[in-house]
Protein backbone atom coordinates (compact mmCIF):
# COMPACT_ATOMS: atom_id res chain seq x y z
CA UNK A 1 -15.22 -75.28 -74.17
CA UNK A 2 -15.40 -76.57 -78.04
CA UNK A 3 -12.76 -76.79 -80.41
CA UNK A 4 -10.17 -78.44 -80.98
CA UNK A 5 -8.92 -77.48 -76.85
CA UNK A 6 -11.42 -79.88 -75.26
CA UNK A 7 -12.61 -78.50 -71.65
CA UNK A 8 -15.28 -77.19 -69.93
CA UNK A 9 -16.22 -74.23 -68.93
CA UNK A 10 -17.02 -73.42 -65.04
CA UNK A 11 -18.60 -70.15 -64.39
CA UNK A 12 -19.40 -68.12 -61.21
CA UNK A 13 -21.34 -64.48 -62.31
CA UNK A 14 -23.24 -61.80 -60.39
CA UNK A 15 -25.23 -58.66 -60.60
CA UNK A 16 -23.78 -55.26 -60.46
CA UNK A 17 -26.16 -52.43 -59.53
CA UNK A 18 -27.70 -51.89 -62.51
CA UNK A 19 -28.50 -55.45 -63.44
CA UNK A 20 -25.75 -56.24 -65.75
CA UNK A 21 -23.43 -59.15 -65.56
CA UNK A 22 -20.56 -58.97 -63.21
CA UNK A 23 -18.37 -61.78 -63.46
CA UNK A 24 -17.12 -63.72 -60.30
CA UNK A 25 -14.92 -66.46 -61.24
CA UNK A 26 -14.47 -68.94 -63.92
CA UNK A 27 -12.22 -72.30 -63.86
CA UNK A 28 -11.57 -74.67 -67.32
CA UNK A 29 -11.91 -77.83 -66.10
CA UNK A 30 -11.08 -81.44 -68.28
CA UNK A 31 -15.02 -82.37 -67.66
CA UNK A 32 -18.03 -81.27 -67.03
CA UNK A 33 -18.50 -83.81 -63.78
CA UNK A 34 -19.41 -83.80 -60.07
CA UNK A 35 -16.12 -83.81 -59.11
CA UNK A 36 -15.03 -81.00 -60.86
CA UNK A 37 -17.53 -79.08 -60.18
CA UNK A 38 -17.86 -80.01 -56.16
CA UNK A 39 -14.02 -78.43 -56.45
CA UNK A 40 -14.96 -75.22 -58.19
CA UNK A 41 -17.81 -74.40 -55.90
CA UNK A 42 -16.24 -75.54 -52.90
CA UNK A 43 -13.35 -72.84 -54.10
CA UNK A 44 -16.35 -70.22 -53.72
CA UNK A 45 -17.47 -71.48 -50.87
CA UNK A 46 -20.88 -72.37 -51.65
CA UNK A 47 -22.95 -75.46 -51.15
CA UNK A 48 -22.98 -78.24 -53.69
CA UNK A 49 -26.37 -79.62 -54.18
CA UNK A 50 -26.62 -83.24 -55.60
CA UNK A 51 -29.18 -82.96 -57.54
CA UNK A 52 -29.42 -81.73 -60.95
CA UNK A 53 -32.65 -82.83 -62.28
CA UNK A 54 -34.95 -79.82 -63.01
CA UNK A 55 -38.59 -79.58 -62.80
CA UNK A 56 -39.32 -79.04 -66.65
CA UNK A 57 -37.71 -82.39 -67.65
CA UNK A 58 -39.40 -84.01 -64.49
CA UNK A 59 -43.18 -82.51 -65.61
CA UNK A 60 -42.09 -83.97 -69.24
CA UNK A 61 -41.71 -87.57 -67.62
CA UNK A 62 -44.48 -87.46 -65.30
CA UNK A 63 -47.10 -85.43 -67.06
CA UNK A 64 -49.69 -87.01 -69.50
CA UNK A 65 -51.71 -84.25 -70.41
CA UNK A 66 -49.82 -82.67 -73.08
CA UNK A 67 -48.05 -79.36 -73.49
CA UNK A 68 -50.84 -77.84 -72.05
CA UNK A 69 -50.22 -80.23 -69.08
CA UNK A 70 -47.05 -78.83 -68.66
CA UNK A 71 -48.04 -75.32 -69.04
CA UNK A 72 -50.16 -75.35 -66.38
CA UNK A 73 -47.31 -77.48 -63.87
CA UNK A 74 -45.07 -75.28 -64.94
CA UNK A 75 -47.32 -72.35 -63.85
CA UNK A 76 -47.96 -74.16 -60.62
CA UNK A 77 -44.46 -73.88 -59.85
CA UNK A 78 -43.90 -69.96 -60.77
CA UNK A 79 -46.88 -69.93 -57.99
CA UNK A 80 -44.75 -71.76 -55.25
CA UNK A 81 -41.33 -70.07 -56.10
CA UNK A 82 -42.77 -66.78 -56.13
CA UNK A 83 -45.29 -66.77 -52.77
CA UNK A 84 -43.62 -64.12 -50.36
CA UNK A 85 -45.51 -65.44 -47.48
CA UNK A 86 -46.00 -69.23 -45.97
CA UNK A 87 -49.83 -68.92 -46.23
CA UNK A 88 -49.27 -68.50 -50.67
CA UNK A 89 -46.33 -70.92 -50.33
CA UNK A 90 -49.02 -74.02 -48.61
CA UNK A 91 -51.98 -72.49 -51.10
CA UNK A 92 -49.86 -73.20 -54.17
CA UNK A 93 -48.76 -76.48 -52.75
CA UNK A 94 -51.80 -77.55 -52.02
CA UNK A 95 -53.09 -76.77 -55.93
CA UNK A 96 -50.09 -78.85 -57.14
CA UNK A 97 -50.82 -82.04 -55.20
CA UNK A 98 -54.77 -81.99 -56.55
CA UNK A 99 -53.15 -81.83 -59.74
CA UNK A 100 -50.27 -84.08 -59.64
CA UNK A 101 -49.03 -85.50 -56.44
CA UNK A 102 -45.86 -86.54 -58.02
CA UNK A 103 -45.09 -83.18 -59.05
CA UNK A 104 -45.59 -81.58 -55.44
CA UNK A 105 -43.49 -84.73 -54.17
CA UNK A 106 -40.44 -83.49 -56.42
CA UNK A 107 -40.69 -79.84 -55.18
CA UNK A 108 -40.74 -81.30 -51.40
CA UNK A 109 -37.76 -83.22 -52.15
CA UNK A 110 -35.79 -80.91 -53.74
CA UNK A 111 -34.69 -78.30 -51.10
CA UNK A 112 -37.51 -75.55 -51.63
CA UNK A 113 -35.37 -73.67 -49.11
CA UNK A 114 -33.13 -72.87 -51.38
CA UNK A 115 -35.15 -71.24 -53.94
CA UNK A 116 -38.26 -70.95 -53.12
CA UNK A 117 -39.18 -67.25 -51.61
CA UNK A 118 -41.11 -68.00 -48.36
CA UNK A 119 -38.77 -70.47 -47.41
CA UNK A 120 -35.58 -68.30 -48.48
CA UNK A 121 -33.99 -67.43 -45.39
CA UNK A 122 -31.54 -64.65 -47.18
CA UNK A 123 -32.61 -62.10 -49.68
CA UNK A 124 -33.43 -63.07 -53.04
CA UNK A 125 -32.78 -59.70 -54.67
CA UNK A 126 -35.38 -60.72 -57.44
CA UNK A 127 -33.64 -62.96 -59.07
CA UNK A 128 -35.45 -66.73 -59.74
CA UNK A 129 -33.63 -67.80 -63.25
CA UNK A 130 -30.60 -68.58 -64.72
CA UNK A 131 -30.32 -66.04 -67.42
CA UNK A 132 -27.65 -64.71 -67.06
CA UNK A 133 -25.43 -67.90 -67.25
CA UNK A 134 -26.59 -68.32 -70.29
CA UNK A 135 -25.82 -64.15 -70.69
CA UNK A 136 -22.15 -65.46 -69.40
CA UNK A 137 -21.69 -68.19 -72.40
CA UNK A 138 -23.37 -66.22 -75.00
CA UNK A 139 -20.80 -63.37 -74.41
CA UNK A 140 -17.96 -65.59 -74.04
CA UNK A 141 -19.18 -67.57 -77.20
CA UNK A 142 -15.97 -67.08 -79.99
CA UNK A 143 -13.48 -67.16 -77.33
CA UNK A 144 -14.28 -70.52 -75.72
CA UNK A 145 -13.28 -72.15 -78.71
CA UNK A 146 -9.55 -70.65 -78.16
CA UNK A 147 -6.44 -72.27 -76.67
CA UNK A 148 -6.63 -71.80 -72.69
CA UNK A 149 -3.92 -69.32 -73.00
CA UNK A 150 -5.20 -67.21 -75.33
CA UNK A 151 -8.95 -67.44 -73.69
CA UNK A 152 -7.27 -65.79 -70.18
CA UNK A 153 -5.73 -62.86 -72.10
CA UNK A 154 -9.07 -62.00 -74.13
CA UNK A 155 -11.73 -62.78 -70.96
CA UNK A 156 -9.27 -60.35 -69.05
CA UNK A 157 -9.13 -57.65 -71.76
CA UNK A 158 -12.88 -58.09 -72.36
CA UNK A 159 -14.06 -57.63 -68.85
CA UNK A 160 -11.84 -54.67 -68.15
CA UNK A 161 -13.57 -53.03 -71.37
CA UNK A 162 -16.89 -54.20 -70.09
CA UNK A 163 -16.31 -52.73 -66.49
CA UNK A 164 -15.19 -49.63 -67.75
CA UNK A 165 -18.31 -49.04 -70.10
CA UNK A 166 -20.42 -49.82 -67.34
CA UNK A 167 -18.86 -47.49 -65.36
CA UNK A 168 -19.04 -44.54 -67.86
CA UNK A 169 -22.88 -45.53 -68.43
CA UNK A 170 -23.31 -45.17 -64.59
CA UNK A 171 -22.24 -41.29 -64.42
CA UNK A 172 -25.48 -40.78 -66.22
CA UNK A 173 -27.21 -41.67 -63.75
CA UNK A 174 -30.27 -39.49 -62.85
CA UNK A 175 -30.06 -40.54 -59.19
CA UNK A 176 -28.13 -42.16 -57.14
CA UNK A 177 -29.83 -45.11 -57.82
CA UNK A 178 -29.74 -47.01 -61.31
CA UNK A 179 -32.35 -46.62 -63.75
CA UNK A 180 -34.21 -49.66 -63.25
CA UNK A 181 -34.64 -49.41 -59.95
CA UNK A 182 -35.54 -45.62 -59.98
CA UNK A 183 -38.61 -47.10 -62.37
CA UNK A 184 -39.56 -49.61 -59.87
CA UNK A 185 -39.50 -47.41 -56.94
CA UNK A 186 -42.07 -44.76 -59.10
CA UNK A 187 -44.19 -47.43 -60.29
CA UNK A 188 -44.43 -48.53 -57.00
CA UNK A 189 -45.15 -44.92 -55.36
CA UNK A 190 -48.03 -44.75 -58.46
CA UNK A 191 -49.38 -48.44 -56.29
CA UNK A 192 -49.19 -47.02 -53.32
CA UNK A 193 -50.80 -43.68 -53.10
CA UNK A 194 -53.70 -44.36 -52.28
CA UNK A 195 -53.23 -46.40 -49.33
CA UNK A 196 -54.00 -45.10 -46.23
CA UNK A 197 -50.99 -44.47 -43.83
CA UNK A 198 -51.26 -44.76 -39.96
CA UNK A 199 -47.98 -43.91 -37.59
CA UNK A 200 -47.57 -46.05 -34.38
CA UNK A 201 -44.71 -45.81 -31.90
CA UNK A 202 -40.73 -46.34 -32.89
CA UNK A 203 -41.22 -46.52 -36.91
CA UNK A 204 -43.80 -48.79 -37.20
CA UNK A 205 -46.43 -47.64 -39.75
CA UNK A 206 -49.35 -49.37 -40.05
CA UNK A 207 -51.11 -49.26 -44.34
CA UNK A 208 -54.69 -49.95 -44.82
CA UNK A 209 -55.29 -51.85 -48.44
CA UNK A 210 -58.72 -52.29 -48.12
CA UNK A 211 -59.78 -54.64 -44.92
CA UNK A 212 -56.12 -55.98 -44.45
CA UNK A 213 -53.18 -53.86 -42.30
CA UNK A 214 -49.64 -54.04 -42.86
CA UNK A 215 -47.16 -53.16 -41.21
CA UNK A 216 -43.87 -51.26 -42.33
CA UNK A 217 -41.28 -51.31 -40.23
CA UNK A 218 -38.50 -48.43 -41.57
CA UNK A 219 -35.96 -48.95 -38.68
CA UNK A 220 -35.88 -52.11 -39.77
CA UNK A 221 -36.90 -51.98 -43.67
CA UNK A 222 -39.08 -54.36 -43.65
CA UNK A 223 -42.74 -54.86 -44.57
CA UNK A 224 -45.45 -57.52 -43.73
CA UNK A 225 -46.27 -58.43 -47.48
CA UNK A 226 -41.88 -59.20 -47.16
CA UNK A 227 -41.11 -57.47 -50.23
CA UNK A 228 -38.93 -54.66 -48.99
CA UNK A 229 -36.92 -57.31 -47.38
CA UNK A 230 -36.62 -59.59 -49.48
CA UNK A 231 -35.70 -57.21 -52.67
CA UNK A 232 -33.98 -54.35 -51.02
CA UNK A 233 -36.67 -51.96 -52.77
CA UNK A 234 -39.08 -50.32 -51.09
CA UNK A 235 -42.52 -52.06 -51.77
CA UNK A 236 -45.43 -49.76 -52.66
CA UNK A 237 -46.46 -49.96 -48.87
CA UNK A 238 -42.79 -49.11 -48.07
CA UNK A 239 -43.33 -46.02 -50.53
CA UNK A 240 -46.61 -45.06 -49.06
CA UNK A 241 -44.90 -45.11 -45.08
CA UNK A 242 -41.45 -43.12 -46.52
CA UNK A 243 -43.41 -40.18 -48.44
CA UNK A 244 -45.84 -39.33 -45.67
CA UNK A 245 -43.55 -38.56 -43.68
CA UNK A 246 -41.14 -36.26 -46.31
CA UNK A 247 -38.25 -38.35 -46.35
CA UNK A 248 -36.14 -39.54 -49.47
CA UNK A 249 -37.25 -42.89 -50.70
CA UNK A 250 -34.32 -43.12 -52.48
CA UNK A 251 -32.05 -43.31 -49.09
CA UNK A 252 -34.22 -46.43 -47.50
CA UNK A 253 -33.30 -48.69 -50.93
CA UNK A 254 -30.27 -51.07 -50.45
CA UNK A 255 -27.04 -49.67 -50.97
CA UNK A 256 -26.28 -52.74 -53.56
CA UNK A 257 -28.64 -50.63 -56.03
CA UNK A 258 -26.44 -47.11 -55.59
CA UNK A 259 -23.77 -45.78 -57.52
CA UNK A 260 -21.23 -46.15 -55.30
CA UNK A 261 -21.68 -49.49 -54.91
């Protein structure tokens, strides 16, 4: 934690509807170790993952080509993590290994299941960084420095402040929904209106984009392209299916992004 206290630090945060930090759980612990943190995570029932090694500091051991070298891995790697479908996910792979076979090695090796899209088997909600644990430290930043007892009483105090703002900034709301997501749902309807819609039997739509079809499935919510699914926002084929036929696209976007929630 810093200061004369000794410590570290253990944090667990979220997202709250509107994409602002909601804290989870947090544990001082004597050390920043595997141990202690195999306990804290096992206390939020989560897998541990060995390895800690991150591709950045991997691409700065194994690449010779400069920062430009890296730039370009580094890019690589946005491709793989990114690719909705398993078709993108082997294209980007297959890049990668003509430039570096050590580099698509380490990305095989290191659970791409866990956080790369097309292998996600659970919704990603859009999130691929760590941001906001760094969002987490940076707002905890004078108090970590404090005595343990003393750090409880202001975290506590500061997060029932935080919650409460939040929740006075939500009654604004326009919507239901929160104001990011409203502007991703109408920049999406802007994509998708001119694709043509086609209705087939028990909500199954079928959206030209040129020579390809996709499918949206609304009973469902899900679309081929696997963005609806894997976001909980309608995609801009999603948006396309959901206005032809005069219903709300607001009501088809996950409940996580709505003011009750």
């Amino acid at each position: 934690m810093g200061g004369p206290y000794g410590g570290a630090l253990f944090s667990a945060t979220a997202y709250d509807a509107n994409d602002s930090m909601f804290p989870l759980a947090f544990g001082v612990m004597s050390l920043e170790n595997y141990e202690d943190w195999s306990w804290f995570l096992q206390n939020l029932k989560k897998v541990v993952v060995e390895k800690e090694e991150n591709f950045s500091s991997f691409v700065s051991k194994k690449n010779t080509k400069g920062n430009k070298g890296k730039e370009n891995a580094l890019q690589f790697l946005d491709s793989i993590a990114y690719a909705r479908l398993e078709h993108d996910y082997n294209v980007s792979m297959y890049e990668l290994r003509k430039y570096n076979d050590a580099l698509a090695t380490w990305v095989e090796d290191n659970s791409p299941e866990h956080w790369a899209m097309s292998k996600f088997s659970k919704q990603r909600w859009d999130k691929m960084t760590t941001n906001l644990a760094e969002s987490f430290n940076a707002w905890l930043r004078h108090e970590r420095h404090h005595s343990i007892c003393n750090f409880l009483m202001e975290h506590m105090a500061k997060l029932g402040s935080m919650l409460v703002k939040h929740k006075e900034q939500s009654n604004n709301w326009k919507w239901s929904l929160r104001p990011q997501i409203e502007e991703k749902i109408l920049q999406n309807i802007s994509k998708g209106e001119v694709y043509p819609v086609t209705a087939f039997m028990n909500g199954i739509f079928r959206v030209c984009i040129g020579r390809a079809f996709l499918n949206v499935d609304i009973m469902k919510r899900t679309c081929t392209c696997r963005g609806w699914q894997m976001f909980g926002i309608l995609c801009e084929h999603a948006t396309t299916v959901i206005l032809s036929i005069s219903h709300n696209v607001a009501d088809f976007v996950d409940d996580c992004y709505k003011f009750p929630m």
